[in-house]
Protein backbone atom coordinates (compact mmCIF):
# COMPACT_ATOMS: atom_id res chain seq x y z
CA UNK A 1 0.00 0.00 0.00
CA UNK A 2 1.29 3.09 -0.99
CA UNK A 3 0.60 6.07 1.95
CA UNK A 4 1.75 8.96 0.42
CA UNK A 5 0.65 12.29 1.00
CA UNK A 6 0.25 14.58 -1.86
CA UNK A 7 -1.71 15.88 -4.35
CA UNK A 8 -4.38 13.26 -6.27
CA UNK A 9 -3.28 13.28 -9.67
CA UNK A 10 -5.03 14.52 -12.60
CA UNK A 11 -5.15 13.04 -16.18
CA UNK A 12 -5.70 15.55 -18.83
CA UNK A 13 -6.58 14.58 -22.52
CA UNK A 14 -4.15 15.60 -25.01
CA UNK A 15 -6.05 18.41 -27.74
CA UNK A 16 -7.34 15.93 -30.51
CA UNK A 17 -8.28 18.97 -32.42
CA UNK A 18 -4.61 19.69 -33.73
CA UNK A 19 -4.27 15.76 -34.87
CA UNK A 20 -7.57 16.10 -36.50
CA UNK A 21 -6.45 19.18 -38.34
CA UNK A 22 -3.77 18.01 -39.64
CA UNK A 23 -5.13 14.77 -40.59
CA UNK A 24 -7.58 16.54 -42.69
CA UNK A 25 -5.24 18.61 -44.25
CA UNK A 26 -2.77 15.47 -45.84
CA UNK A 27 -5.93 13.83 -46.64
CA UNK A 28 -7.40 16.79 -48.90
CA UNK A 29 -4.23 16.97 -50.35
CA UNK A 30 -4.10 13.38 -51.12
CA UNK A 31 -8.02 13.49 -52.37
CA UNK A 32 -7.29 16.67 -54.65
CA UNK A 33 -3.79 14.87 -56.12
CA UNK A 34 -5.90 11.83 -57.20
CA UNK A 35 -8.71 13.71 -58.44
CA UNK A 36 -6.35 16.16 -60.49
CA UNK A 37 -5.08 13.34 -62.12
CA UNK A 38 -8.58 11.71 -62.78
CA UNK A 39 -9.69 14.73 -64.08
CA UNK A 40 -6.99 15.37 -66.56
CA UNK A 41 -7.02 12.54 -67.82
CA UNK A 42 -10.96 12.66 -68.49
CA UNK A 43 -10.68 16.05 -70.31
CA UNK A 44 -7.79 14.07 -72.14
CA UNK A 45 -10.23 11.63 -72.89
CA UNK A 46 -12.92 13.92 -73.59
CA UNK A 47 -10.66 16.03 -76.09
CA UNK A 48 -9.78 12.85 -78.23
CA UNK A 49 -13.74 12.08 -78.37
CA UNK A 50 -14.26 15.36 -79.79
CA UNK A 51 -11.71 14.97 -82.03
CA UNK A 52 -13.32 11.38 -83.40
CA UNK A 53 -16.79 13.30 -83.31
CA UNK A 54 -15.07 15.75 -85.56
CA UNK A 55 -13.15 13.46 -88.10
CA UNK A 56 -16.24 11.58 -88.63
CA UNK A 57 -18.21 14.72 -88.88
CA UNK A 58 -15.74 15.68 -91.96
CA UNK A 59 -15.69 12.30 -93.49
CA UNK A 60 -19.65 11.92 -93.73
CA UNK A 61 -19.28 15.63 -95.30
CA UNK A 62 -16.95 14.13 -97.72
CA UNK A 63 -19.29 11.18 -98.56
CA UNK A 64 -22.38 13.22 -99.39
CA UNK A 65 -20.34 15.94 -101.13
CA UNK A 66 -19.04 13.36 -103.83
CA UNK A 67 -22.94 11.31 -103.56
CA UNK A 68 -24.31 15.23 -104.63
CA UNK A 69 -21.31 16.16 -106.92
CA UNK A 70 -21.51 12.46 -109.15
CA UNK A 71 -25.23 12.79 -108.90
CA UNK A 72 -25.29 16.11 -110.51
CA UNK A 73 -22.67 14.80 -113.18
CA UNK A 74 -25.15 12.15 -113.79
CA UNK A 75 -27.82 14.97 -114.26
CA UNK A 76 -25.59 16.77 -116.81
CA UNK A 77 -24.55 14.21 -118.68
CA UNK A 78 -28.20 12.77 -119.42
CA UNK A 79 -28.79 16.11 -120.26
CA UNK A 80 -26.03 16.40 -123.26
CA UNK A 81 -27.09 12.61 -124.52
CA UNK A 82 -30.74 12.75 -123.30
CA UNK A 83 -32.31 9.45 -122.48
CA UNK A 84 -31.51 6.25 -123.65
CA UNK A 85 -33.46 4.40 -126.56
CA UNK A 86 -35.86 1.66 -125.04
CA UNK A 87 -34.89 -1.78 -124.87
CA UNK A 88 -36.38 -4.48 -127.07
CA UNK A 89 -37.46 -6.20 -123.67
CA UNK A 90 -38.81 -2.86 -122.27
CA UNK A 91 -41.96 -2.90 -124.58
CA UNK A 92 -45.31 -3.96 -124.33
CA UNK A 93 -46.88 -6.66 -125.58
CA UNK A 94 -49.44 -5.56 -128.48
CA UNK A 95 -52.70 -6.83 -126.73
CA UNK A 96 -54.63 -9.41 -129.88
CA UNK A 97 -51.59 -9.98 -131.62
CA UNK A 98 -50.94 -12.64 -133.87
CA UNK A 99 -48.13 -14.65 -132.86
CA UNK A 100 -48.06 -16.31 -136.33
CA UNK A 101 -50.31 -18.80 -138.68
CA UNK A 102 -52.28 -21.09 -137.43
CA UNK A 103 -51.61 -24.24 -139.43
CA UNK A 104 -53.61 -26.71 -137.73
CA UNK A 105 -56.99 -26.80 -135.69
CA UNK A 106 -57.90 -27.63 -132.30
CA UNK A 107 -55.41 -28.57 -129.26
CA UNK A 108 -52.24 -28.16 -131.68
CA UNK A 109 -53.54 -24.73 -132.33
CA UNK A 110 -52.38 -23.68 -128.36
CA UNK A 111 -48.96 -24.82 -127.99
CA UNK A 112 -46.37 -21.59 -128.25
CA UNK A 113 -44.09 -22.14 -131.11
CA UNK A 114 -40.69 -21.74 -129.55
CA UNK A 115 -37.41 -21.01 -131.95
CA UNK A 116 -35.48 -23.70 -132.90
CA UNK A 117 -31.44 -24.13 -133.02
CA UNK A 118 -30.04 -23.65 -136.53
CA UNK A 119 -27.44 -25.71 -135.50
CA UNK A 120 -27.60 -29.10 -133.87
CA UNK A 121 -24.77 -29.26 -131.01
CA UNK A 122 -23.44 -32.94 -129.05
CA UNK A 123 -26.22 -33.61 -126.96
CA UNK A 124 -26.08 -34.27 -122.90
CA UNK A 125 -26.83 -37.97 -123.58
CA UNK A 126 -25.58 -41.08 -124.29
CA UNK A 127 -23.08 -41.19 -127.49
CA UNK A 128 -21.58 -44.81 -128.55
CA UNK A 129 -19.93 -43.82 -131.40
């Protein structure tokens, strides 16, 4: 047992506030270092996004300037030659036509004559020659 006369002894805190000051201060530097860095490198990012929006913007130009420029050389140019003569294929039929003599009567009399080779090639089938 300890019998000692004296003062009682008194505990004081040690001032938090300073620690917590200063703790806050290395930790908003640290905080604005890494967001600096994030946000250069978005407007980096941003930048070369703008600069694909732009290139593409250019190149589409491109495209419909030579789409309007060979569309108006196809105007001109029909205009010098005007239009093209109608194909053989193009016209229509003449509706009660003939399409040639009759020579015989009844169910002969429908089939459609159809041309015939002038010359006789090697047929597909069997040849024992």
């Amino acid at each position: 047992m300890c019998m000692g006369g004296g003062q009682a002894a008194t505990i004081t805190a040690p001032d938090q506030g300073a620690y917590q000051r200063q703790f806050d201060l290395q930790r908003s530097a640290i905080e604005q270092q890494i967001n600096g860095q994030t946000n250069v490198l978005q407007s980096q990012l941003t930048a070369a996004l703008r600069g694909n929006e732009t290139i593409a913007q250019k190149a589409a130009d491109a495209k419909r300037q030579i789409a309007e420029n060979t569309s108006a050389q196809a105007m001109r140019m029909a205009a010098l030659i005007g239009t093209p003569p109608p194909e053989k294929a193009a016209e229509a039929p003449v509706v009660g036509r003939n399409r040639g003599t009759l020579t015989s009567k009844g169910k002969g009399a429908l089939r459609i004559e159809r041309a015939v080779a002038s010359s006789s090639g090697q047929g597909a089938g069997l040849n024992i020659t």
